[in-house]
Structure formats: structure tokens, C-alpha cells
N, C-alpha and C. Protein backbone atom coordinates (compact mmCIF):
# COMPACT_ATOMS: atom_id res chain seq x y z
N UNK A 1 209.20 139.64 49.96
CA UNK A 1 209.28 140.40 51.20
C UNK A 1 208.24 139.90 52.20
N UNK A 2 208.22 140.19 53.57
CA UNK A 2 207.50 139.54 54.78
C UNK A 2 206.76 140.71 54.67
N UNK A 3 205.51 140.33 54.81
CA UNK A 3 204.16 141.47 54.97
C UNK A 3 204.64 142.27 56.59
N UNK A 4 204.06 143.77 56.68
CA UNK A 4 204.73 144.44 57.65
C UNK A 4 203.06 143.71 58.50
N UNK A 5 203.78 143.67 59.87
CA UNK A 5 202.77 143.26 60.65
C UNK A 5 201.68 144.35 61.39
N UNK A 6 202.66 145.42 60.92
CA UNK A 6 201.82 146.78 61.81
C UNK A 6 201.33 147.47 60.44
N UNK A 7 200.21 146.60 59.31
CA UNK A 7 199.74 147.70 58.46
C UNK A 7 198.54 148.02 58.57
N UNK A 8 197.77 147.59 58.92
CA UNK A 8 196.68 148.47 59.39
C UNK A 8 197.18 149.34 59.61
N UNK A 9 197.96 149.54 60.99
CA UNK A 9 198.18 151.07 61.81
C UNK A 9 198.90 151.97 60.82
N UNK A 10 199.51 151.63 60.02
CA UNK A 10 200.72 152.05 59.24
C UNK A 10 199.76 153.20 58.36
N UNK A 11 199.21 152.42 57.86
CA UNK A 11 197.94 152.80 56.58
C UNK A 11 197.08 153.49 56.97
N UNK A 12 196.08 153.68 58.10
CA UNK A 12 195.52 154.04 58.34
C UNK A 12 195.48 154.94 58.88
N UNK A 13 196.94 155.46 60.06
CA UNK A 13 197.45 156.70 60.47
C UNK A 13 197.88 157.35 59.33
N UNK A 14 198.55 157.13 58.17
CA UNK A 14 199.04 157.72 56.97
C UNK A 14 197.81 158.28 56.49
N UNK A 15 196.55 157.81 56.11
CA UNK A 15 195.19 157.96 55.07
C UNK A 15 194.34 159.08 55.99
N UNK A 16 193.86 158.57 57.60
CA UNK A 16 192.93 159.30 58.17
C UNK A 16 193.44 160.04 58.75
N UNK A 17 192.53 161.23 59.37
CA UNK A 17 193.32 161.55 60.71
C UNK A 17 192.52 160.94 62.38
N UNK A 18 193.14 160.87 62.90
CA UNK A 18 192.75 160.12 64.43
C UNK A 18 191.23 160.01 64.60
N UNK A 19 190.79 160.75 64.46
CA UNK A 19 189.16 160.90 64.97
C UNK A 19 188.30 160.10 63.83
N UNK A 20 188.31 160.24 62.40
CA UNK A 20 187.95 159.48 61.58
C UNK A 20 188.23 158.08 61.72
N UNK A 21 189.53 157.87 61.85
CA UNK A 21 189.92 156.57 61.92
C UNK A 21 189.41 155.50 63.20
N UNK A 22 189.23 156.81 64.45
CA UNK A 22 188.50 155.81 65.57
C UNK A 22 187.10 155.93 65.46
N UNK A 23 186.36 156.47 64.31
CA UNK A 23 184.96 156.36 64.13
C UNK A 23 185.13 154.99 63.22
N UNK A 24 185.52 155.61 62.13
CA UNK A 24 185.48 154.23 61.10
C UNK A 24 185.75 153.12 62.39
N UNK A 25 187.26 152.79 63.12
CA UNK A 25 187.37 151.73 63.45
C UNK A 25 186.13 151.15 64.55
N UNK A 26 185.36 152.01 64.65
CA UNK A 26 184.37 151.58 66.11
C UNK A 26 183.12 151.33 65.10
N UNK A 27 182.63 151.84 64.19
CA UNK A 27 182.15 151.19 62.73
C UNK A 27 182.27 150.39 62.79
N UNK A 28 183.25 149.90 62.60
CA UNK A 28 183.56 148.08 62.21
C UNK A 28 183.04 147.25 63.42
N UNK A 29 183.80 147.42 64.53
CA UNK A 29 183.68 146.88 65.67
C UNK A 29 181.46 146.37 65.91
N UNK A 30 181.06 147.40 65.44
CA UNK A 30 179.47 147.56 65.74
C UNK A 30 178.87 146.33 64.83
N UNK A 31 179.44 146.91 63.70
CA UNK A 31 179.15 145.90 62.36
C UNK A 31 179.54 144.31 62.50
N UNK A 32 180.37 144.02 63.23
CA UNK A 32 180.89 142.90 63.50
C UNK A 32 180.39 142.25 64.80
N UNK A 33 179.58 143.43 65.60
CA UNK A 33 178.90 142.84 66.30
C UNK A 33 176.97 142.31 65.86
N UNK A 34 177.11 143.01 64.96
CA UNK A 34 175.94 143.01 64.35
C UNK A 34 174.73 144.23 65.01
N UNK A 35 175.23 144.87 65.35
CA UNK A 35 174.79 146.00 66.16
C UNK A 35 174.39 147.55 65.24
N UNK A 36 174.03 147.21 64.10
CA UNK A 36 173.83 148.03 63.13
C UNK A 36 173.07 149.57 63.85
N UNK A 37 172.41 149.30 64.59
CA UNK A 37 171.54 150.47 65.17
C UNK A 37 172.62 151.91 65.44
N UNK A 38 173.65 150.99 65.78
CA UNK A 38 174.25 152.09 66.51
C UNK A 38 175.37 153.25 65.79
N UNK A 39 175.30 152.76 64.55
CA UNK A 39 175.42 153.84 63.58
C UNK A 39 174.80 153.80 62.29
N UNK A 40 175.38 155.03 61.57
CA UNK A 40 174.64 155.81 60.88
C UNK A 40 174.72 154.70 59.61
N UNK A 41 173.65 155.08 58.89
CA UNK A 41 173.18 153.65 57.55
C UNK A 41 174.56 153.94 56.59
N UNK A 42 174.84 155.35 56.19
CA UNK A 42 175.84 155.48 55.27
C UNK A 42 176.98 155.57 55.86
N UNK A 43 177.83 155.26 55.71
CA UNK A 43 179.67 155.67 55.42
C UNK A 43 179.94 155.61 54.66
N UNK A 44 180.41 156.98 54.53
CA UNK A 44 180.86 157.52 52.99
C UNK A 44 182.29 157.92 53.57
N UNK A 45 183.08 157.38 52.27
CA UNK A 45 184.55 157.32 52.57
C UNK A 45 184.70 158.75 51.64
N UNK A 46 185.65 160.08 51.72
CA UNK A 46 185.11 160.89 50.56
C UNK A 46 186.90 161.43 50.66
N UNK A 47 187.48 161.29 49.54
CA UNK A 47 188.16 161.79 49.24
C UNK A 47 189.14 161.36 47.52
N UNK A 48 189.76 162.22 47.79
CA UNK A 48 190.67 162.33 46.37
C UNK A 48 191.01 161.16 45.68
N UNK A 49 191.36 160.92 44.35
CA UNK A 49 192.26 160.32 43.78
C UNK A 49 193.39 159.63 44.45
N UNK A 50 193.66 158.08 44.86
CA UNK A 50 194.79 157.89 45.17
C UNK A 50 194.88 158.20 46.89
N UNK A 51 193.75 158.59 47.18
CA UNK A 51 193.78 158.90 49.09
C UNK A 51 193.93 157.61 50.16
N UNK A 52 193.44 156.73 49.24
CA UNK A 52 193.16 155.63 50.32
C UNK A 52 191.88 155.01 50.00
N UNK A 53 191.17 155.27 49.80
CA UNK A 53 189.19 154.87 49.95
C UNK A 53 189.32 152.93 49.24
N UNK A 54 189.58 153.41 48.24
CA UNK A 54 189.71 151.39 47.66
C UNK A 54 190.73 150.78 48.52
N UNK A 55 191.98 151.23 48.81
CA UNK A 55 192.39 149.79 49.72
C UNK A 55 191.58 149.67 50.92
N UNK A 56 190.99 150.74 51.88
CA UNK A 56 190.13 150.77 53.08
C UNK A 56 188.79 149.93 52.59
N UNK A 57 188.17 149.94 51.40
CA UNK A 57 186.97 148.99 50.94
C UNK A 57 187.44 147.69 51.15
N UNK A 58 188.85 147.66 49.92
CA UNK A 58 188.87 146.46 49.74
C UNK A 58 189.12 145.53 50.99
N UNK A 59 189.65 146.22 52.04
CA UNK A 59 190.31 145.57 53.30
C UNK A 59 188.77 145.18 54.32
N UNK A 60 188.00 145.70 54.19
CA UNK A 60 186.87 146.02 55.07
C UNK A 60 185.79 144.75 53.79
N UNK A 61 186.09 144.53 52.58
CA UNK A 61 185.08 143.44 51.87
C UNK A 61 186.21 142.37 52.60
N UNK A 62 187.38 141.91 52.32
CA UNK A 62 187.69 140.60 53.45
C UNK A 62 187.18 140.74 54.35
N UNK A 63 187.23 142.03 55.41
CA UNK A 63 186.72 141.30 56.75
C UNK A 63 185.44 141.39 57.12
N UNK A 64 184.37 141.68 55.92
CA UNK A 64 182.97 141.05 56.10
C UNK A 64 182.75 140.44 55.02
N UNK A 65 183.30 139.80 54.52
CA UNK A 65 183.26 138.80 53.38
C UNK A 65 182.00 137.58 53.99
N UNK A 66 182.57 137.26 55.04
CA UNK A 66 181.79 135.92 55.55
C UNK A 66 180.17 136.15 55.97
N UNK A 67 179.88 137.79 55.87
CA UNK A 67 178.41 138.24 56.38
C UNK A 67 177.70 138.51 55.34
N UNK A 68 178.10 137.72 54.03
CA UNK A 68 177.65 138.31 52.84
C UNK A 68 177.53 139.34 52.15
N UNK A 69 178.36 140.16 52.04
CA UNK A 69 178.56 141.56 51.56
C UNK A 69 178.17 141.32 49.99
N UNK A 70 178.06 142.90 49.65
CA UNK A 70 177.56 142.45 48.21
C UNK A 70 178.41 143.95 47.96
N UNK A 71 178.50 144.05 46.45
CA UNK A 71 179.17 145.51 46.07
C UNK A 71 178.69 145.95 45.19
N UNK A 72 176.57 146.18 45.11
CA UNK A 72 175.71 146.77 44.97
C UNK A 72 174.58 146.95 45.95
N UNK A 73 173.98 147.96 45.94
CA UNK A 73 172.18 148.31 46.81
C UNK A 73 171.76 147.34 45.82
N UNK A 74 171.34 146.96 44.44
CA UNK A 74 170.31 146.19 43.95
C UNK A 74 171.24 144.58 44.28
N UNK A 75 172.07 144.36 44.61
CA UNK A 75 172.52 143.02 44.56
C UNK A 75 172.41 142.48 46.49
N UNK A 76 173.12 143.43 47.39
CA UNK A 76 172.54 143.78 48.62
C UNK A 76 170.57 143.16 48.69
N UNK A 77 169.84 144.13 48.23
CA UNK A 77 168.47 144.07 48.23
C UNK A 77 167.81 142.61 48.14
N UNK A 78 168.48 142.61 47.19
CA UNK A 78 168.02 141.02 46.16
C UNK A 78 168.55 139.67 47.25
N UNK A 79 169.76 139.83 47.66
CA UNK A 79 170.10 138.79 48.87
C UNK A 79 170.32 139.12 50.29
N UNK A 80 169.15 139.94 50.45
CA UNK A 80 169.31 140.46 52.01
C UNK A 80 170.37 140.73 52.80
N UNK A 81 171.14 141.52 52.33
CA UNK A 81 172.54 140.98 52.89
C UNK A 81 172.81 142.16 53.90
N UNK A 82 173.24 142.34 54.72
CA UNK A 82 173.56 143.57 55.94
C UNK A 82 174.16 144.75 55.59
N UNK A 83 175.02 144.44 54.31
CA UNK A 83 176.21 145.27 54.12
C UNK A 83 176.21 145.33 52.89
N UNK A 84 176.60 146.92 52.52
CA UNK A 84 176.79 146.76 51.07
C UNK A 84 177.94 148.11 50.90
N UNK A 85 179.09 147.40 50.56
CA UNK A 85 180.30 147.96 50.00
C UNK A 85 180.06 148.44 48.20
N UNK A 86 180.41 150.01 48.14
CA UNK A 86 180.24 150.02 47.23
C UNK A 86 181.34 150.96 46.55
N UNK A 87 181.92 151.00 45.81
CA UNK A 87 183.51 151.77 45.07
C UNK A 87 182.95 152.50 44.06
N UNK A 88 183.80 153.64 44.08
CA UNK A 88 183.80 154.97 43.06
C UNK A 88 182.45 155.45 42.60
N UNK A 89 181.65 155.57 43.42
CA UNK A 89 180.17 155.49 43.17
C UNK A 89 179.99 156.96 43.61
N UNK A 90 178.89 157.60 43.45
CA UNK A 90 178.34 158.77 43.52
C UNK A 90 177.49 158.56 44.80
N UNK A 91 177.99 159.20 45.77
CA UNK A 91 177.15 158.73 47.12
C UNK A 91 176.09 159.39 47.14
N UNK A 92 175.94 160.28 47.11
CA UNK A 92 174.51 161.41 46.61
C UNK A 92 173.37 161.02 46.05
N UNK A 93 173.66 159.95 45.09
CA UNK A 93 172.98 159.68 44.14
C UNK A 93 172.59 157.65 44.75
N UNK A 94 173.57 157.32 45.19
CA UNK A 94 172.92 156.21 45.88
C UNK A 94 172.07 156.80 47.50
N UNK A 95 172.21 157.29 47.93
CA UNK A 95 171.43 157.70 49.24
C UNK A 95 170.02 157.94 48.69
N UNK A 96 169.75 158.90 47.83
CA UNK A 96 168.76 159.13 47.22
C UNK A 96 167.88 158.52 46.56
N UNK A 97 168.74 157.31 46.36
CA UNK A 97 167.80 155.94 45.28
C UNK A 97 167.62 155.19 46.68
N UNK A 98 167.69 155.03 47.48
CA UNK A 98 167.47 153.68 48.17
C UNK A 98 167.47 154.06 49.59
N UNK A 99 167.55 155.46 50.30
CA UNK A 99 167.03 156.26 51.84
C UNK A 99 165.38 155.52 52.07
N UNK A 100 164.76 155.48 51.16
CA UNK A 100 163.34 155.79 50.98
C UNK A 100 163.02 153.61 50.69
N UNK A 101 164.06 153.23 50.10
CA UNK A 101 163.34 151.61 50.06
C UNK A 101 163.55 150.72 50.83
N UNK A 102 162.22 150.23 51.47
CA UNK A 102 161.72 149.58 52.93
C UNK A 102 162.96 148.33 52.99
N UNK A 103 163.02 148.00 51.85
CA UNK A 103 164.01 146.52 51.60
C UNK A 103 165.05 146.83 51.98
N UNK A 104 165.69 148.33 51.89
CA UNK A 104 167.20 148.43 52.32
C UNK A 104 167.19 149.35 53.67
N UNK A 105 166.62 149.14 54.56
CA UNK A 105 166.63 150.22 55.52
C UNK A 105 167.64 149.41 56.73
N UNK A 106 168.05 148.01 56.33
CA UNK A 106 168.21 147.33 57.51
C UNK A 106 169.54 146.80 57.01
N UNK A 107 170.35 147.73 55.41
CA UNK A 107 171.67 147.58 55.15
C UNK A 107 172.07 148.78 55.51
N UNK A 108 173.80 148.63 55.95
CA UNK A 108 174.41 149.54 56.14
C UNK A 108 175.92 149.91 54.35
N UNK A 109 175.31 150.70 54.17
CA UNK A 109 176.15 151.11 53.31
C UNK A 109 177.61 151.92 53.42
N UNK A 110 178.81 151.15 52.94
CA UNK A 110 179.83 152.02 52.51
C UNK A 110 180.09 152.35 51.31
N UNK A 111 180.24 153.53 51.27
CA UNK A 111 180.15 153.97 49.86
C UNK A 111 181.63 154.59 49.62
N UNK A 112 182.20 154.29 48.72
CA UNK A 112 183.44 155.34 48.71
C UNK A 112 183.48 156.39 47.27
N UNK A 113 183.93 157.42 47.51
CA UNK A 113 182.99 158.88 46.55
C UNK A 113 184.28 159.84 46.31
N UNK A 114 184.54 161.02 45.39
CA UNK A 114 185.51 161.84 45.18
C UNK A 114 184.29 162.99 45.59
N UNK A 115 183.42 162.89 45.48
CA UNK A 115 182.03 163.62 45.20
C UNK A 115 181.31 164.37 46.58
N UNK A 116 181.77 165.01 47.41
CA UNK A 116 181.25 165.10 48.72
C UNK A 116 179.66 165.40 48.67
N UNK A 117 179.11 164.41 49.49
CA UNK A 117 177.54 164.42 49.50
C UNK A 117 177.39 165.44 50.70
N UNK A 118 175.58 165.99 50.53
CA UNK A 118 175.22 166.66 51.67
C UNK A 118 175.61 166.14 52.88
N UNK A 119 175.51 166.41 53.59
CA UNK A 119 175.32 165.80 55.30
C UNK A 119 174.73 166.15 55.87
N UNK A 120 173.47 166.42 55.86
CA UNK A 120 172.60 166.93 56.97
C UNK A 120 171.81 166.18 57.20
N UNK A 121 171.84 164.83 56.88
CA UNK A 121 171.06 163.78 57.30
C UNK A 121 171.46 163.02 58.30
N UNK A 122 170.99 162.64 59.36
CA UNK A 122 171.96 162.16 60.64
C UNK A 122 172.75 160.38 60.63
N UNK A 123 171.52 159.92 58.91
CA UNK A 123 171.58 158.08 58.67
C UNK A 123 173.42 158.43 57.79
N UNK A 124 173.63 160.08 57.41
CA UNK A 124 174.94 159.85 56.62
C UNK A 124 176.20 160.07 57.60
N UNK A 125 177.63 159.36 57.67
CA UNK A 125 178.58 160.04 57.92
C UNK A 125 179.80 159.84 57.30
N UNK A 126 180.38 161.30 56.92
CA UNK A 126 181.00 161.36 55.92
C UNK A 126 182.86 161.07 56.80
N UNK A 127 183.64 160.11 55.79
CA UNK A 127 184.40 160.08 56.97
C UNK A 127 185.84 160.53 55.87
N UNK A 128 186.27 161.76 55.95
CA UNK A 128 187.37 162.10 55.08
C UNK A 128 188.95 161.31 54.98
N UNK A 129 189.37 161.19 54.17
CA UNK A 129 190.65 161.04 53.91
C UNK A 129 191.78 161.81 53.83
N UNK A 130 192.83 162.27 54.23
CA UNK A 130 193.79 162.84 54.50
C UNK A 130 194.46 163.35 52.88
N UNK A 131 194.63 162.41 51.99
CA UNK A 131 195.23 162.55 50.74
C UNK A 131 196.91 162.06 50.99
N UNK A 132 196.98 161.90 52.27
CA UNK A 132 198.50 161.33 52.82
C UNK A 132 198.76 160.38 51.73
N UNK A 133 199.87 159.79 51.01
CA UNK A 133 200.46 158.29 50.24
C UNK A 133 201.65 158.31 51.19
N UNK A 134 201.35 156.60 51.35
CA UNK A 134 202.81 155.99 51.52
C UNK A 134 203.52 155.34 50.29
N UNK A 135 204.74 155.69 50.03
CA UNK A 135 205.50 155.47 48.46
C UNK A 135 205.32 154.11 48.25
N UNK A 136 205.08 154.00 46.97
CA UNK A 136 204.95 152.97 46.91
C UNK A 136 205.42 152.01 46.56
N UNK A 137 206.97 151.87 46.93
CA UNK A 137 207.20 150.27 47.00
C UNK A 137 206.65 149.76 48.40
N UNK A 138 206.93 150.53 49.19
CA UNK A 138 206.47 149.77 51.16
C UNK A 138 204.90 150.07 50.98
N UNK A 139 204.26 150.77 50.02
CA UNK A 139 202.50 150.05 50.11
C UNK A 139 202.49 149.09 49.51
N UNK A 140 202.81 148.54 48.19
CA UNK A 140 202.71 147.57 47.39
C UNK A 140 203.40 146.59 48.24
N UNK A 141 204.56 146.66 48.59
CA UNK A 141 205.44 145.07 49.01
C UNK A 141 205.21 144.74 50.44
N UNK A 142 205.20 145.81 51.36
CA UNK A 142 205.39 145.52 52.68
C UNK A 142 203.22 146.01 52.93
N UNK A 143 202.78 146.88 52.38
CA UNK A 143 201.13 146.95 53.24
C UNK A 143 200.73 146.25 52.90
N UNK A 144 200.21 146.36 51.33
CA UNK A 144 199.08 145.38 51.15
C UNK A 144 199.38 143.94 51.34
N UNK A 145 200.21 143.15 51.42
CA UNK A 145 200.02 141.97 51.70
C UNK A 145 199.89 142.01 53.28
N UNK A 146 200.17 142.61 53.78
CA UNK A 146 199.93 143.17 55.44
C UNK A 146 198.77 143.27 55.46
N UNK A 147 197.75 143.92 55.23
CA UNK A 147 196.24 144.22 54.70
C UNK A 147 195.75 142.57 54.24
N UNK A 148 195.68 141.99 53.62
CA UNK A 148 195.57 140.72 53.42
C UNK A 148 195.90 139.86 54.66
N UNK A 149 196.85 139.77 55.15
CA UNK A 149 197.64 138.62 55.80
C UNK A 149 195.86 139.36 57.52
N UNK A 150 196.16 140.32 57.55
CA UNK A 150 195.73 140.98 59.12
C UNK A 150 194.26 141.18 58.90
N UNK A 151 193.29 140.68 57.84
CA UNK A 151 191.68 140.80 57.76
C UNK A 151 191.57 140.35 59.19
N UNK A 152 191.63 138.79 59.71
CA UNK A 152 190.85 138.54 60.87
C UNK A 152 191.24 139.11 61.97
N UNK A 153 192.42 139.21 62.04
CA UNK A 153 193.67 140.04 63.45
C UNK A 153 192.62 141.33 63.64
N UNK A 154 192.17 141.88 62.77
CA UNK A 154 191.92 143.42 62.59
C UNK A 154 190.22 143.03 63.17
N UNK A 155 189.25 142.09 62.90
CA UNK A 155 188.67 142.32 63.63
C UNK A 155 188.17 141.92 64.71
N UNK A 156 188.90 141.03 65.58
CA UNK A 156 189.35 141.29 66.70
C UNK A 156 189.72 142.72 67.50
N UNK A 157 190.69 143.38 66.70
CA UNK A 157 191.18 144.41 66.86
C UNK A 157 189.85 146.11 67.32
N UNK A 158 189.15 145.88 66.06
CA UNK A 158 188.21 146.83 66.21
C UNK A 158 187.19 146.22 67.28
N UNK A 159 186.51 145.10 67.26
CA UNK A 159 185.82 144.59 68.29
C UNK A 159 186.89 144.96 69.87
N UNK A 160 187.43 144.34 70.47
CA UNK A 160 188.15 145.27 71.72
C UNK A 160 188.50 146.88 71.70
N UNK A 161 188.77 147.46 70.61
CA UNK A 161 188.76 148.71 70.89
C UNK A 161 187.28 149.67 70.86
N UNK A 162 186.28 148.73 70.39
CA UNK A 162 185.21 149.37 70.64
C UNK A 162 184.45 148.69 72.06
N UNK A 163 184.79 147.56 72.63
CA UNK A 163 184.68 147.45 73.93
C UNK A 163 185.52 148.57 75.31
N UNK A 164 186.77 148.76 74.36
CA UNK A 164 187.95 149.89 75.55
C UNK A 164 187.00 151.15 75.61
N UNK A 165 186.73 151.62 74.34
CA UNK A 165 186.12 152.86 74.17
C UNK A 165 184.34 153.08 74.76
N UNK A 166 183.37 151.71 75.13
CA UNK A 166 182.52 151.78 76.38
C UNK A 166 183.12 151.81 76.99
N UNK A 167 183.67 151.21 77.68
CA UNK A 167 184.15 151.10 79.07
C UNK A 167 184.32 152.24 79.64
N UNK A 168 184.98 153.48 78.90
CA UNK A 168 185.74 154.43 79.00
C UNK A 168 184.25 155.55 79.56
N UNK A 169 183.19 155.19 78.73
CA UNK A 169 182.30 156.35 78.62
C UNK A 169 181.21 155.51 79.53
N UNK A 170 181.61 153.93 80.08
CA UNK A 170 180.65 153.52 81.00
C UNK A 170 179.12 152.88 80.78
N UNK A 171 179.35 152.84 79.58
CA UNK A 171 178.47 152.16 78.85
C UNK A 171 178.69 150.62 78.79
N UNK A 172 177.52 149.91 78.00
CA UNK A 172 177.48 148.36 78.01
C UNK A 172 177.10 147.93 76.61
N UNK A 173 177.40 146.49 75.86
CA UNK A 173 176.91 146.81 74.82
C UNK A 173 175.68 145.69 75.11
């Protein structure tokens, strides 16, 4: 089958709802600019079984693959790396090990969790999942290779929509 060309949008309107999805996507956009300041150290992906959170990792380790991502804080630490993607992990419990170490203050962590952490810290934001599925023969045959095929398309994609979205509020980056 031909990968669907609209899966990002497909997937991601299905998983988030609007406001999450244009945080996460302006996330990316920052991250890709290397503009880390301008959000919060954690993203925590937090939801159910089967919601979405691992294909949104796995799609987001291609498209910072090339900035050295790592998919630990001690492996992150050890090779300075900006970013650290991390799956089915206890976000609570990584914030808490590594908020406080000087070496990681200058990675941005995604964490994806079933586990909802506090939030009253302003470095966390928790970005929910819907629990929406798309059936899965058209995720398996027609998204994910869509998801694959669209890593670089996509960030392009978030980079201009986080340029549309200054513009809008009149800002510069």
C-alpha cells in the first residue's frame, strides 16, 4: 500500500485534542530551532494504554535523530546531548532524579508515562492524549509508513507553523 500522505494530521487529530497538539507541535518547531529556553524542560506525553504516546516518540526520535537524541537522562548526560526521549517511564520519578543535576539542566526531556505526574512545576508540561485509535489496518498500512516516509516534511512543517503562530501574536524569534 502507498503511505497516506496526510499522516501526521491524520494521527495526531485522532490522538490529541487541538490545543495539545499545537503546543506539542510548536515544541518541536522551538527544539528544531534550538531554542530550548522557550519551553518547559519536561514533556510528558501522559496517557493510556494504546493512546498514541510511542508512535508520537517514536516519530519525534526520527525527527531529532540527527541532534543526537539519546533514550536515557544517564545516556543523554554522558553525551551531552539536547534531548532525551524517553518511553514507558515513570515521569515523576525521572523529574525527581535529574530537576536538581547541573549536567542535565540544558536537556529537554520527553518522557512518555500512564502515570500522571504533579504539575506544579512550571519546567513540567503535561500534554494528554485523547485515548482516540485509528483501526488498525489504516494505522499499520496506510500511517505508520506515512509517519516514516513524512519525519523531514514534518519538520519543516512545525518550524513554519511556529513562525505563523509569532507572527500572529507579533512576536520575533
Amino acid at each position: 500500500m502507498i503511505p497516506c500522505p496526510n499522516a501526521y494530521d491524520i494521527f495526531l487529530k485522532t490522538v490529541m485534542d487541538p490545543v495539545d497538539r499545537n503546543i506539542l507541535e510548536s515544541y518541536i518547531g522551538w527544539l528544531l530551532l534550538g531554542q530550548r529556553e522557550n519551553i518547559p524542560q519536561y514533556i510528558v506525553l501522559y496517557g493510556n494504554a494504546g493512546s498514541g504516546k510511542t508512535t508520537i516518540l517514536n516519530a519525534l526520535y526520527r525527527i531529532f535523530s540527527e541532534d543526537g537524541v539519546f533514550l536515557s537522562a544517564k545516556m543523554a548526560k554522558f553525551a551531552n546531548s539536547p534531548i532525551a526521549i524517553i518511553q514507558d517511564a515513570n515521569a515523576d520519578e525521572i523529574i525527581r532524579e535529574t530537576i536538581m543535576d547541573e549536567d542535565l539542566q540544558d536537556v529537554t526531556f520527553i518522557i512518555e508515562t500512564n502515570k500522571l505526574p504533579p504539575q506544579e512545576d512550571p519546567q513540567v508540561r503535561v500534554l494528554c492524549m485523547t485515548g482516540n485509535r485509528i483501526a488498525k489496518p489504516i494505522f499499520y498500512d496506510l500511517i505508520i509508513p506515512g509517519l516514516l516516509e513524512m519525519s523531514i516534511p514534518y519538520k519543516h512543517y512545525c518550524i513554519d507553523k511556529l513562525y505563523k503562530h509569532l507572527e500572529v501574536k507579533g512576536e520575533k524569534t
